[in-house]
PDB file of N, CA and C in Angstrom:
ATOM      1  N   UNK A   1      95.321  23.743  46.651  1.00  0.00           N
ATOM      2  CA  UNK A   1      96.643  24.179  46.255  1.00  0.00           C
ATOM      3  C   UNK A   1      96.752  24.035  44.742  1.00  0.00           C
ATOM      4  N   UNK A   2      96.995  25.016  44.136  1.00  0.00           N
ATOM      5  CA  UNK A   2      97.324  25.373  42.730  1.00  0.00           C
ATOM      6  C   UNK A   2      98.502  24.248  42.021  1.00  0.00           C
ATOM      7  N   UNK A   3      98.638  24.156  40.757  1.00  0.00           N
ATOM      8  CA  UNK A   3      99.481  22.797  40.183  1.00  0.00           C
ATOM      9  C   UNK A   3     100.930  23.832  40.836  1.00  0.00           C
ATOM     10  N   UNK A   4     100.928  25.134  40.416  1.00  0.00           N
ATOM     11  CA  UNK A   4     102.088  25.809  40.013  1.00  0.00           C
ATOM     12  C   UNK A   4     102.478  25.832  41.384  1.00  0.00           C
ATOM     13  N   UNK A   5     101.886  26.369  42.619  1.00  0.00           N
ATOM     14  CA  UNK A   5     102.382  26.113  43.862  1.00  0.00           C
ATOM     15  C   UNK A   5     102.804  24.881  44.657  1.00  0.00           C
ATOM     16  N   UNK A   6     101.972  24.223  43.786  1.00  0.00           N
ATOM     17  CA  UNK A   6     102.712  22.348  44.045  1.00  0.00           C
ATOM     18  C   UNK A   6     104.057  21.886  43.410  1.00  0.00           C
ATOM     19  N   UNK A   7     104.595  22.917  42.504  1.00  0.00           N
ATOM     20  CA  UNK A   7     105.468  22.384  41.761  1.00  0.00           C
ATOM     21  C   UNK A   7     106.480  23.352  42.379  1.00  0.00           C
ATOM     22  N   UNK A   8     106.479  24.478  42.840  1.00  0.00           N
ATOM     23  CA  UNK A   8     107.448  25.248  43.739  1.00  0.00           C
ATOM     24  C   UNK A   8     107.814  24.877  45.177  1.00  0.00           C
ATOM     25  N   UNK A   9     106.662  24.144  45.883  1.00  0.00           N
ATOM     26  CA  UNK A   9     107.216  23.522  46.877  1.00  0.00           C
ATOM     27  C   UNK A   9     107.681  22.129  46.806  1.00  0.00           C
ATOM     28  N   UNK A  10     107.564  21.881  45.846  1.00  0.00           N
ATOM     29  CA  UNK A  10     108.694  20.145  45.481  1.00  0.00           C
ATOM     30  C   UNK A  10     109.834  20.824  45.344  1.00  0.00           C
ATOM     31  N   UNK A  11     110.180  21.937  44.620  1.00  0.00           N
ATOM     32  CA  UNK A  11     111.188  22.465  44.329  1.00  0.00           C
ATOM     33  C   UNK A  11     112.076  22.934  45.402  1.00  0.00           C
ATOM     34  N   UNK A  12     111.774  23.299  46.645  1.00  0.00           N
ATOM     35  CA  UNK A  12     111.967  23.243  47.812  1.00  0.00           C
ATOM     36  C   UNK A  12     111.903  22.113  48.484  1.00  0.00           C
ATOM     37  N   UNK A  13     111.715  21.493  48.306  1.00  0.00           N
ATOM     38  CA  UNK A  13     111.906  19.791  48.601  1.00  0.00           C
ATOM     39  C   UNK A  13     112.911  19.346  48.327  1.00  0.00           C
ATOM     40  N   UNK A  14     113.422  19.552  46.808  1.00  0.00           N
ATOM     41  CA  UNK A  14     114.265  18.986  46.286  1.00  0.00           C
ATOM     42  C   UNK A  14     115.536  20.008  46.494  1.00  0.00           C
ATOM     43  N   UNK A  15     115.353  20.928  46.724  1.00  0.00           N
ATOM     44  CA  UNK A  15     116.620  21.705  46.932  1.00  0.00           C
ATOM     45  C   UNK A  15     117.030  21.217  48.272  1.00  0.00           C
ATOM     46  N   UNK A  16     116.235  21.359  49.599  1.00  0.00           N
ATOM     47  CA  UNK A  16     116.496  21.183  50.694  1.00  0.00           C
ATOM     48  C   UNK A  16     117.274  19.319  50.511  1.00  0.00           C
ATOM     49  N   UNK A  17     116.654  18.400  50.231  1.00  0.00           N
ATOM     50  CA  UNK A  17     117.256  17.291  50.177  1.00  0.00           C
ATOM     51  C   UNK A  17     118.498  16.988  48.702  1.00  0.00           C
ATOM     52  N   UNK A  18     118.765  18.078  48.190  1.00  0.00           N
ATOM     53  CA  UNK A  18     120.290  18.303  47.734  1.00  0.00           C
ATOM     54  C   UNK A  18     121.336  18.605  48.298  1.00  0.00           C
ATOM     55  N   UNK A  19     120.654  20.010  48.950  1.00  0.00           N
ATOM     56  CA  UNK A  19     121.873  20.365  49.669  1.00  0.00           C
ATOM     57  C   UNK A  19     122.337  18.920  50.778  1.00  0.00           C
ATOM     58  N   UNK A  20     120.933  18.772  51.360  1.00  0.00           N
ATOM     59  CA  UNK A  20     121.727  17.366  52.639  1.00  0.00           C
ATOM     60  C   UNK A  20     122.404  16.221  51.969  1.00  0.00           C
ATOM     61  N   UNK A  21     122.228  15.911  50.405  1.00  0.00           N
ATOM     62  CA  UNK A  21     122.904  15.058  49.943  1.00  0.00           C
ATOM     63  C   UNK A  21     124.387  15.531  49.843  1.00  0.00           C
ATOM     64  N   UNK A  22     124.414  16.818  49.096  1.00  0.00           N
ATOM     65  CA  UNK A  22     126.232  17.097  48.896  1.00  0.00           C
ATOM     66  C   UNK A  22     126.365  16.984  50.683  1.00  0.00           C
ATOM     67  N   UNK A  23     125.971  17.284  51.831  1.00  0.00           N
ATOM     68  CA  UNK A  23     126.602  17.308  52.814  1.00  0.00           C
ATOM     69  C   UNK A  23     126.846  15.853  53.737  1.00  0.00           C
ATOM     70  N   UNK A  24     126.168  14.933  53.104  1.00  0.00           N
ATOM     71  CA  UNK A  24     126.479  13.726  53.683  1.00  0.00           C
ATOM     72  C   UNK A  24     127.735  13.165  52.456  1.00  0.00           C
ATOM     73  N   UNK A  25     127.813  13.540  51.362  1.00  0.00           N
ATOM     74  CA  UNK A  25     128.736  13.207  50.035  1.00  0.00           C
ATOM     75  C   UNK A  25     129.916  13.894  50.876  1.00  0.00           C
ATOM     76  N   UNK A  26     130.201  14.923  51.282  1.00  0.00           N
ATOM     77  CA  UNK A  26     131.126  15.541  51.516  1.00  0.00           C
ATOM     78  C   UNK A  26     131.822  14.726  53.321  1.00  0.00           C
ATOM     79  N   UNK A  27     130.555  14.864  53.779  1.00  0.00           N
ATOM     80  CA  UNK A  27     131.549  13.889  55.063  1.00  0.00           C
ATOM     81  C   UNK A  27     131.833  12.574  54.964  1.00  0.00           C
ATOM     82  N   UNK A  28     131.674  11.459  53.640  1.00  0.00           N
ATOM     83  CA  UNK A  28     132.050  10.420  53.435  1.00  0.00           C
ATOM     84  C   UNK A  28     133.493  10.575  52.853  1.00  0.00           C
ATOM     85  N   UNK A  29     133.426  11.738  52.029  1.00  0.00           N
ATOM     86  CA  UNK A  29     134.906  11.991  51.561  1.00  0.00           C
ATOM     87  C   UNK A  29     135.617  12.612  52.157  1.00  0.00           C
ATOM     88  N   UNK A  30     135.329  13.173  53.919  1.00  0.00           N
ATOM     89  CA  UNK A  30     136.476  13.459  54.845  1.00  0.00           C
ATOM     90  C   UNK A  30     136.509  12.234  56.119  1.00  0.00           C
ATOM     91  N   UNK A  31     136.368  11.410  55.600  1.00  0.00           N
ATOM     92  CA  UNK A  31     136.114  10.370  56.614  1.00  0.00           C
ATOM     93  C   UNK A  31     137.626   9.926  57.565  1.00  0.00           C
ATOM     94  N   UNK A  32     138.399  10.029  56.515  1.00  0.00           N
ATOM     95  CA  UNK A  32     140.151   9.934  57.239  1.00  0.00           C
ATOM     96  C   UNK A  32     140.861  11.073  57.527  1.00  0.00           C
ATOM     97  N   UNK A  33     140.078  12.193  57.403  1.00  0.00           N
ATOM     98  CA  UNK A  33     140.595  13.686  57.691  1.00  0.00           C
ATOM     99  C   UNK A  33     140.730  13.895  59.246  1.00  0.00           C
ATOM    100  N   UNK A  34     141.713  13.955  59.858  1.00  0.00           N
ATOM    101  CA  UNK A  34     141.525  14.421  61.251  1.00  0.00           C
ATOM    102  C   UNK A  34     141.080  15.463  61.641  1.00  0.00           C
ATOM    103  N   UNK A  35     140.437  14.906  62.805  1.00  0.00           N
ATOM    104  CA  UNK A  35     139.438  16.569  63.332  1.00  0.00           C
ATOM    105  C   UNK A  35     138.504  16.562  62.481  1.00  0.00           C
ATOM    106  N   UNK A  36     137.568  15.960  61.806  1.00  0.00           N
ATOM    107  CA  UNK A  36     136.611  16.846  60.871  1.00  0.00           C
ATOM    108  C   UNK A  36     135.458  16.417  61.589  1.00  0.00           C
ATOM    109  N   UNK A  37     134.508  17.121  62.049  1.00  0.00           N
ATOM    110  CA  UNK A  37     133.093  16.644  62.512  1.00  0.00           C
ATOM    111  C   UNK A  37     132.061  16.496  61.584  1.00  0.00           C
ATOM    112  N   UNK A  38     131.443  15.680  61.610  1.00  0.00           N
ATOM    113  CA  UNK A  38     130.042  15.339  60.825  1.00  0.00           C
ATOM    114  C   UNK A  38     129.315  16.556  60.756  1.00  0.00           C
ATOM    115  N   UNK A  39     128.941  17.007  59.609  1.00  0.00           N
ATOM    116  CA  UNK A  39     128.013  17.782  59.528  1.00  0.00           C
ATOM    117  C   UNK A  39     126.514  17.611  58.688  1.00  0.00           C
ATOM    118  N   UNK A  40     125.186  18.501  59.299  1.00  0.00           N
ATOM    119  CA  UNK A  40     124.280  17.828  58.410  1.00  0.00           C
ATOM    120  C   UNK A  40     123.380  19.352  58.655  1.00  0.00           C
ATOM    121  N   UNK A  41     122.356  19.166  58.366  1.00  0.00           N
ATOM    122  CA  UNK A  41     120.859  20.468  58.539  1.00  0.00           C
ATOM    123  C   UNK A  41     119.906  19.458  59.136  1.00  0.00           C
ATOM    124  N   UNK A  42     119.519  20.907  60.053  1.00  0.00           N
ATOM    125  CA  UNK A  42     117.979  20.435  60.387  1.00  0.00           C
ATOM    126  C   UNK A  42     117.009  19.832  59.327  1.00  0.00           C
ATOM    127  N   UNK A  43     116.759  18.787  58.850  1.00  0.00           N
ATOM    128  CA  UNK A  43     116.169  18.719  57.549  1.00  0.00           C
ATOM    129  C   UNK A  43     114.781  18.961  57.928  1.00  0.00           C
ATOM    130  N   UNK A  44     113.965  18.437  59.267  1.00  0.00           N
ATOM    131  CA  UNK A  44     112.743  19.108  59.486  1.00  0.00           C
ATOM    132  C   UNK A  44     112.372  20.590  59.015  1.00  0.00           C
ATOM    133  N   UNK A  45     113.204  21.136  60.010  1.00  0.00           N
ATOM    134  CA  UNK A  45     113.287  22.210  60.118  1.00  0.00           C
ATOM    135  C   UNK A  45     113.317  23.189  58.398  1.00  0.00           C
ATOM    136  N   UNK A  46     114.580  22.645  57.836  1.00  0.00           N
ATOM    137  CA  UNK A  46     114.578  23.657  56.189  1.00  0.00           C
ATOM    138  C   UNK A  46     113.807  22.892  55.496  1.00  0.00           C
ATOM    139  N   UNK A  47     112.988  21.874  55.985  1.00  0.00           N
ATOM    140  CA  UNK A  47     112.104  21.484  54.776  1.00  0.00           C
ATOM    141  C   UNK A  47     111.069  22.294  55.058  1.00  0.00           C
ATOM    142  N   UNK A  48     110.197  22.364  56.159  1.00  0.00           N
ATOM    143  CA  UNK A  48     109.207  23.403  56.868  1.00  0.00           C
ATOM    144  C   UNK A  48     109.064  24.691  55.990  1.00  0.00           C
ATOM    145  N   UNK A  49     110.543  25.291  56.352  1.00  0.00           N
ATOM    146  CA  UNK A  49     110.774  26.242  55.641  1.00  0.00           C
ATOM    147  C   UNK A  49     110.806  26.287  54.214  1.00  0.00           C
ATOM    148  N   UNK A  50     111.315  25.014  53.589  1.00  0.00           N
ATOM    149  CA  UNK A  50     111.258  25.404  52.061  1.00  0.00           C
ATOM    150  C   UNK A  50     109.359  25.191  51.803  1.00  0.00           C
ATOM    151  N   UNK A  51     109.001  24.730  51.840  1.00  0.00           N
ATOM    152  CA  UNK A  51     107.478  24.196  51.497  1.00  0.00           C
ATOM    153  C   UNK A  51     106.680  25.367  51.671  1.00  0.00           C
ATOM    154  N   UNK A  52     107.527  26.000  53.014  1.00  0.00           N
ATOM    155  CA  UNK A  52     106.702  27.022  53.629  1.00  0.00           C
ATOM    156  C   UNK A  52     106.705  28.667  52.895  1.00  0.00           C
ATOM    157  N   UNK A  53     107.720  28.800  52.456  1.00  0.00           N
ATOM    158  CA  UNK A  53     108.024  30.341  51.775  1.00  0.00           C
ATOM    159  C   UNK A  53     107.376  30.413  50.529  1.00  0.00           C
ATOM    160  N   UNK A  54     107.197  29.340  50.010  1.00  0.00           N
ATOM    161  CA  UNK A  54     106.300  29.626  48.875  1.00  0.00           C
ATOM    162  C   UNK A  54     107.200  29.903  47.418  1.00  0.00           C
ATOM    163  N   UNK A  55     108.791  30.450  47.796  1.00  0.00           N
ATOM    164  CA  UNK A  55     109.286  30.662  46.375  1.00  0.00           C
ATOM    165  C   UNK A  55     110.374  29.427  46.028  1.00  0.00           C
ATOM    166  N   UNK A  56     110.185  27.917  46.777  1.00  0.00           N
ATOM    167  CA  UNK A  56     111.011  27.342  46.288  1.00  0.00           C
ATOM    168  C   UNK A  56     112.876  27.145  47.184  1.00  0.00           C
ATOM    169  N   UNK A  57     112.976  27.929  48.078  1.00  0.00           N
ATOM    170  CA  UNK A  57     113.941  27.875  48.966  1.00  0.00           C
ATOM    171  C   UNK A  57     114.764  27.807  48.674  1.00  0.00           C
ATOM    172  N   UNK A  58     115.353  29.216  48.019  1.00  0.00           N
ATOM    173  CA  UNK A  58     116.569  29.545  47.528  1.00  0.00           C
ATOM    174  C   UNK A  58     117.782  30.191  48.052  1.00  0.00           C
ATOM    175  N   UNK A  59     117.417  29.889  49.744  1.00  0.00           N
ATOM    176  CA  UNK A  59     118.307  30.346  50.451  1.00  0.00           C
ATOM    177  C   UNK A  59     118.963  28.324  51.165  1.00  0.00           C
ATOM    178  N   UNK A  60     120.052  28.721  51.289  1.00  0.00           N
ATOM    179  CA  UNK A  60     120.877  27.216  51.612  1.00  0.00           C
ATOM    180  C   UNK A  60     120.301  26.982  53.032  1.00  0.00           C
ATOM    181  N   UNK A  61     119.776  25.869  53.702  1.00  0.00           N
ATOM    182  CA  UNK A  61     119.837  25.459  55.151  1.00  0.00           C
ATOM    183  C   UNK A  61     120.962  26.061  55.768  1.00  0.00           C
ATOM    184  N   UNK A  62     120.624  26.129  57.312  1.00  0.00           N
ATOM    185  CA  UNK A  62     122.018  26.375  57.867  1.00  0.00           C
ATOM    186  C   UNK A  62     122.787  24.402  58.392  1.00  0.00           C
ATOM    187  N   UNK A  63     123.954  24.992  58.065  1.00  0.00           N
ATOM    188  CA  UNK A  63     124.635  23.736  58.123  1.00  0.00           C
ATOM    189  C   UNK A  63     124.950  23.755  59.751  1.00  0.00           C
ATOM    190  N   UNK A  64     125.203  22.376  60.599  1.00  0.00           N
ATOM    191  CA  UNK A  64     125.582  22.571  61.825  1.00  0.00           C
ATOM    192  C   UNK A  64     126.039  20.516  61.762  1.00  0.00           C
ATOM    193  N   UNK A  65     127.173  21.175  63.237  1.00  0.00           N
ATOM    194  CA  UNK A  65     127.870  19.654  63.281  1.00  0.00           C
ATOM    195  C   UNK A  65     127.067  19.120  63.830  1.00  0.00           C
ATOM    196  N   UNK A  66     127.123  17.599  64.074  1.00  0.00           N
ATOM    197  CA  UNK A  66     125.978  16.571  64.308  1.00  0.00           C
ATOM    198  C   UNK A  66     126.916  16.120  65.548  1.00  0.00           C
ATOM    199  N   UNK A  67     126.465  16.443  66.900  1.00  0.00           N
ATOM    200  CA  UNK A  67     126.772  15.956  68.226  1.00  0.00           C
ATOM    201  C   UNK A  67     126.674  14.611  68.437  1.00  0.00           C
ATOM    202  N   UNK A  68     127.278  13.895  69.361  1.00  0.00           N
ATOM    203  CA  UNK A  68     126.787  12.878  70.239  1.00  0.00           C
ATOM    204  C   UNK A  68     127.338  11.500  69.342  1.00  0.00           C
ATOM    205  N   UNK A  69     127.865  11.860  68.054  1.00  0.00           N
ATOM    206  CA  UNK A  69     128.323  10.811  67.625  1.00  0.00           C
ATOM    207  C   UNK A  69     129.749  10.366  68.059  1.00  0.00           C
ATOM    208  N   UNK A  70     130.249   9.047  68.510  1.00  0.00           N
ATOM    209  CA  UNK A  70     131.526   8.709  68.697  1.00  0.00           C
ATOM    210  C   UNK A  70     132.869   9.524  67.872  1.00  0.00           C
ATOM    211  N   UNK A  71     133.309   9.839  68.970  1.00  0.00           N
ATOM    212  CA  UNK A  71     134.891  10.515  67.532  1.00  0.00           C
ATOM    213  C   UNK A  71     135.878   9.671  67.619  1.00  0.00           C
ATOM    214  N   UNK A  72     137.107   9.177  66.889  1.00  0.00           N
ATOM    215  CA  UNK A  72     138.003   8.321  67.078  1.00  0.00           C
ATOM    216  C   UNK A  72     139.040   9.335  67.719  1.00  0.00           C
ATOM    217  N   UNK A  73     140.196   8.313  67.711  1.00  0.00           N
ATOM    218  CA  UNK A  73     141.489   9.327  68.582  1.00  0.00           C
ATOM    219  C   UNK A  73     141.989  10.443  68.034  1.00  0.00           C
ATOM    220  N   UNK A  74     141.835  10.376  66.159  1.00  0.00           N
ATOM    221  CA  UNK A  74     142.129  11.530  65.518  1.00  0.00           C
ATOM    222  C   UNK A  74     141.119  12.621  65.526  1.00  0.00           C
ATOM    223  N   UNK A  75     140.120  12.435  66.468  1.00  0.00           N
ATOM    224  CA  UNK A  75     139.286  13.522  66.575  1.00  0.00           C
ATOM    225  C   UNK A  75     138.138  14.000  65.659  1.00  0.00           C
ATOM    226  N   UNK A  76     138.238  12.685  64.064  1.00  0.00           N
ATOM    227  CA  UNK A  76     136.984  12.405  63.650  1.00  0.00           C
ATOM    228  C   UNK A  76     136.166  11.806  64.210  1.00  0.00           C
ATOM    229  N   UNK A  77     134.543  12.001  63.767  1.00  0.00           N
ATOM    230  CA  UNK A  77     133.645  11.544  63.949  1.00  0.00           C
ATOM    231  C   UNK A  77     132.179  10.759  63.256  1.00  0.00           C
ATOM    232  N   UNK A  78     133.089  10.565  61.842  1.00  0.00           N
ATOM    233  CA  UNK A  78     132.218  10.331  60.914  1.00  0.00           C
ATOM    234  C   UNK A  78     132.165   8.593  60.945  1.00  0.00           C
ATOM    235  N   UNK A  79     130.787   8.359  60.829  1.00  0.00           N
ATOM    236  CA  UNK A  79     130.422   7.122  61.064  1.00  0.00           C
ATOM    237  C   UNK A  79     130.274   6.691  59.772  1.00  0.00           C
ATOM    238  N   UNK A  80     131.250   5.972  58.613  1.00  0.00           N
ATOM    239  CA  UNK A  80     130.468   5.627  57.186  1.00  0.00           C
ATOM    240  C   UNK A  80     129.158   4.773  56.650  1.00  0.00           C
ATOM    241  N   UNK A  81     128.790   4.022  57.627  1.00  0.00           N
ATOM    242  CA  UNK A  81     127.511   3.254  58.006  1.00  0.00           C
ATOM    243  C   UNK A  81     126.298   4.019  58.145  1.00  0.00           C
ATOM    244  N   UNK A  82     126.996   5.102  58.777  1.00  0.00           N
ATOM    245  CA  UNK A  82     125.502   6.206  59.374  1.00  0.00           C
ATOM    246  C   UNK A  82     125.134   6.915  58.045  1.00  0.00           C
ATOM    247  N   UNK A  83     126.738   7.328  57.421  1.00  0.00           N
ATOM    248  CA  UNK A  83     126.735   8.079  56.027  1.00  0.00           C
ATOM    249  C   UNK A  83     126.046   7.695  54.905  1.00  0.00           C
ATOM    250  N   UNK A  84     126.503   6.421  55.074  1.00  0.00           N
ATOM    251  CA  UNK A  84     125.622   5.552  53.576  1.00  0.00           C
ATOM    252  C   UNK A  84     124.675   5.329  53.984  1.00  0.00           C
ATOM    253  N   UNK A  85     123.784   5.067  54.973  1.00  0.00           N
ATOM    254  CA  UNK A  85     122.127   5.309  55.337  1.00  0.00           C
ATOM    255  C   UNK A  85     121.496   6.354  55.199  1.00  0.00           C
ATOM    256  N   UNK A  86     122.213   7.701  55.387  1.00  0.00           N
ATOM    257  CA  UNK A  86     121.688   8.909  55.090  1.00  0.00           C
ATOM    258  C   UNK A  86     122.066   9.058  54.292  1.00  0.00           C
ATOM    259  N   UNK A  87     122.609   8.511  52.796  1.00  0.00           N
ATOM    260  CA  UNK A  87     122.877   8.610  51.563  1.00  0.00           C
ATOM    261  C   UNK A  87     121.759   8.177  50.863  1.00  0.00           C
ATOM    262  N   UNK A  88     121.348   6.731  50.966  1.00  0.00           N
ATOM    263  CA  UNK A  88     120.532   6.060  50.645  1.00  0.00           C
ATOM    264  C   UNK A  88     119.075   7.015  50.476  1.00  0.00           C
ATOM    265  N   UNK A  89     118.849   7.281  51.855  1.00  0.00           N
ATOM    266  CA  UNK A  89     117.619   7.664  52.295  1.00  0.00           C
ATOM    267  C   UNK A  89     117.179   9.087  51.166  1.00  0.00           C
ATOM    268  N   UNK A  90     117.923   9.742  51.340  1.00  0.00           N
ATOM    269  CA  UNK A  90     118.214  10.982  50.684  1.00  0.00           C
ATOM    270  C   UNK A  90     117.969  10.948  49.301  1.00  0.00           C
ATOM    271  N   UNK A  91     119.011  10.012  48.525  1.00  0.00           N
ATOM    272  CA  UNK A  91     118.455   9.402  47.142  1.00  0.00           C
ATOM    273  C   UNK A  91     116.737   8.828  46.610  1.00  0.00           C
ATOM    274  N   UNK A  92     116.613   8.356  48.133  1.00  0.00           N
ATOM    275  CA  UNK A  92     114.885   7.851  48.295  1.00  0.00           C
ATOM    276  C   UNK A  92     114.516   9.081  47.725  1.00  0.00           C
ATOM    277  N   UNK A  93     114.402  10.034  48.781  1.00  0.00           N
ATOM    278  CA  UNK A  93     113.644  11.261  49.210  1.00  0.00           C
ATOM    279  C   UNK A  93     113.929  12.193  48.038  1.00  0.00           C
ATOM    280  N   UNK A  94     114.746  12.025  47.165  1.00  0.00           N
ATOM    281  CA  UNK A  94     114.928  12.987  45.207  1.00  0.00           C
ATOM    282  C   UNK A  94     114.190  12.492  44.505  1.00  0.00           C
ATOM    283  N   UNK A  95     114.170  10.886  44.914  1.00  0.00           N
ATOM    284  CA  UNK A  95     113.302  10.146  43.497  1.00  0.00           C
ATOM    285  C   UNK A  95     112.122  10.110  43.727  1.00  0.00           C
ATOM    286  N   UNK A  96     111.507  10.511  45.093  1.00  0.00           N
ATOM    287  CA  UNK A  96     110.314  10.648  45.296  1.00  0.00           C
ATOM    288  C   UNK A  96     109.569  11.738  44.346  1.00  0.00           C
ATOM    289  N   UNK A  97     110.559  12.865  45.076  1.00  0.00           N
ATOM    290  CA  UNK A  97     110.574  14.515  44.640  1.00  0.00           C
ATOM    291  C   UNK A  97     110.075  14.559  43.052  1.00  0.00           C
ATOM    292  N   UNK A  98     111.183  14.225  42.673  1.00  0.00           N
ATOM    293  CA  UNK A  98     110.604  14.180  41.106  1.00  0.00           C
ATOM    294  C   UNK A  98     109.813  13.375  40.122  1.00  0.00           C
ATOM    295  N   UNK A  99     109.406  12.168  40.783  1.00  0.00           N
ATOM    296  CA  UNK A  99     108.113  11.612  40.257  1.00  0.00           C
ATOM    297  C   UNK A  99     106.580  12.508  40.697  1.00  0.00           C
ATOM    298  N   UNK A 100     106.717  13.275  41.802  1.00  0.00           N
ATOM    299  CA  UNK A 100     105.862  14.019  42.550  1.00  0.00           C
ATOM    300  C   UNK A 100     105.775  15.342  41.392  1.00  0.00           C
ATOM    301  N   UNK A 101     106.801  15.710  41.262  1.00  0.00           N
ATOM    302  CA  UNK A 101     107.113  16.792  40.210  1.00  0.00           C
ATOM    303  C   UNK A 101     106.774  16.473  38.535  1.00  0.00           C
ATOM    304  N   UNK A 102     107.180  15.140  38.077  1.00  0.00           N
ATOM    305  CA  UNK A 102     106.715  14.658  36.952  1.00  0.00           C
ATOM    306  C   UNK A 102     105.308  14.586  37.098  1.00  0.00           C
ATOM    307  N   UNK A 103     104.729  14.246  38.174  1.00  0.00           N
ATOM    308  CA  UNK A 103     103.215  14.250  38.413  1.00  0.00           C
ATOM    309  C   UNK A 103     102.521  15.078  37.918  1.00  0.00           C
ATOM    310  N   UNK A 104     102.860  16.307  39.097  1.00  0.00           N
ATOM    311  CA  UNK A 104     102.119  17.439  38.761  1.00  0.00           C
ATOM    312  C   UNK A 104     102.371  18.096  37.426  1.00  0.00           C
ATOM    313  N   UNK A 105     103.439  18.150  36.463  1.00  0.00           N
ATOM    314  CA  UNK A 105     103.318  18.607  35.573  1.00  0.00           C
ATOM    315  C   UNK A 105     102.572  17.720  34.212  1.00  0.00           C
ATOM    316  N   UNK A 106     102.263  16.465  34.743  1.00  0.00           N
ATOM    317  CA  UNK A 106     101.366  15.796  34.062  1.00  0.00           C
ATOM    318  C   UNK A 106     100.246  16.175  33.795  1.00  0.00           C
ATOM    319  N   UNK A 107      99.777  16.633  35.208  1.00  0.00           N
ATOM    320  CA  UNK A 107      98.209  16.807  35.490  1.00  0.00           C
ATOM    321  C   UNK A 107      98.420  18.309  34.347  1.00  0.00           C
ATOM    322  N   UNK A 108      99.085  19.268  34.872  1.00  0.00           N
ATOM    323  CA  UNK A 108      99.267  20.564  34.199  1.00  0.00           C
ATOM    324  C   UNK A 108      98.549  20.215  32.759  1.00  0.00           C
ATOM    325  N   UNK A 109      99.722  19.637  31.973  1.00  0.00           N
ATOM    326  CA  UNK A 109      99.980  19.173  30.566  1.00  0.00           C
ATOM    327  C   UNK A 109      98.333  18.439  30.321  1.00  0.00           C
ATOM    328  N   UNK A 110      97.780  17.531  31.127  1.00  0.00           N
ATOM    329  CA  UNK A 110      96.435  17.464  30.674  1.00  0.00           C
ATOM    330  C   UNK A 110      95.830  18.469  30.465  1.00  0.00           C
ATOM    331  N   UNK A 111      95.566  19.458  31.735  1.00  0.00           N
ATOM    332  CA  UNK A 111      94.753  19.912  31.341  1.00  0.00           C
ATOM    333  C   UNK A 111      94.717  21.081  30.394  1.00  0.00           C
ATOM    334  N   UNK A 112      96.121  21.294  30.079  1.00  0.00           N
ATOM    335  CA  UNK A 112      96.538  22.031  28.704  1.00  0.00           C
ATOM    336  C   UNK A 112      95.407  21.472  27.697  1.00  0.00           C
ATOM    337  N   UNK A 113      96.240  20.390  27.428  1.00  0.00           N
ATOM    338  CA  UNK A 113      95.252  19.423  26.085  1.00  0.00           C
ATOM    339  C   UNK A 113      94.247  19.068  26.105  1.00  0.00           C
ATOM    340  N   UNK A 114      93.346  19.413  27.151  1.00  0.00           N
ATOM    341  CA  UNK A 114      91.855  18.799  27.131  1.00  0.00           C
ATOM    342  C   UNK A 114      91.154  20.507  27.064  1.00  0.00           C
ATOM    343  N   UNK A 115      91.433  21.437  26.789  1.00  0.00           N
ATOM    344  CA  UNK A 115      90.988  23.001  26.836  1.00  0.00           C
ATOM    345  C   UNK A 115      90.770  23.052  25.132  1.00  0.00           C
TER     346      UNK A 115
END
């Protein structure tokens, strides 16, 4: 795999685990909203896909509500415990991204300067 194709599918990496960040950001800040269901993406799934298309995955995941979690009487269902774990994780999974990305454009940049 080429530096430049390594650096387009981080880029799809990192898009796919943005978008799931604004969407776990966004159900922490409807957490007292009645009626609002948790929502999240297949992240398997649009990561597959971003890695997989080759241009970086510039189309958004599809978003879908997250079943099976408890709802209270107002008919939310957002767990803030669950939220800030999949906050956390997510933050993991960027800072990975772009040390992976600082990487490869390291290697690039060598071998610029050693030509």
């Amino acid at each position: 795999m080429s530096t430049f194709s390594s650096i387009d599918s981080l880029q799809g990496f990192l898009k796919v685990v943005s978008d799931r960040e604004q969407l776990v950001t966004s159900n922490m800040a409807n957490v007292d909203t009645p009626g609002y269901q948790t929502k999240d993406i297949n992240f398997q799934s649009a990561l597959r896909n971003a890695m997989s298309d080759g241009t970086g995955a510039h189309l958004s995941p599809a978003v879908q509500e997250v079943s099976g979690l408890p709802a209270r009487p107002d008919g939310n269902n957002v767990n803030i415990d669950r939220e800030s774990m999949m906050l956390s994780q997510t933050q993991l999974q960027y800072q990975m991204g772009v040390q992976l990305v600082k990487s490869q454009l390291h290697t690039l940049y060598t071998a610029i300067k050693e030509e």
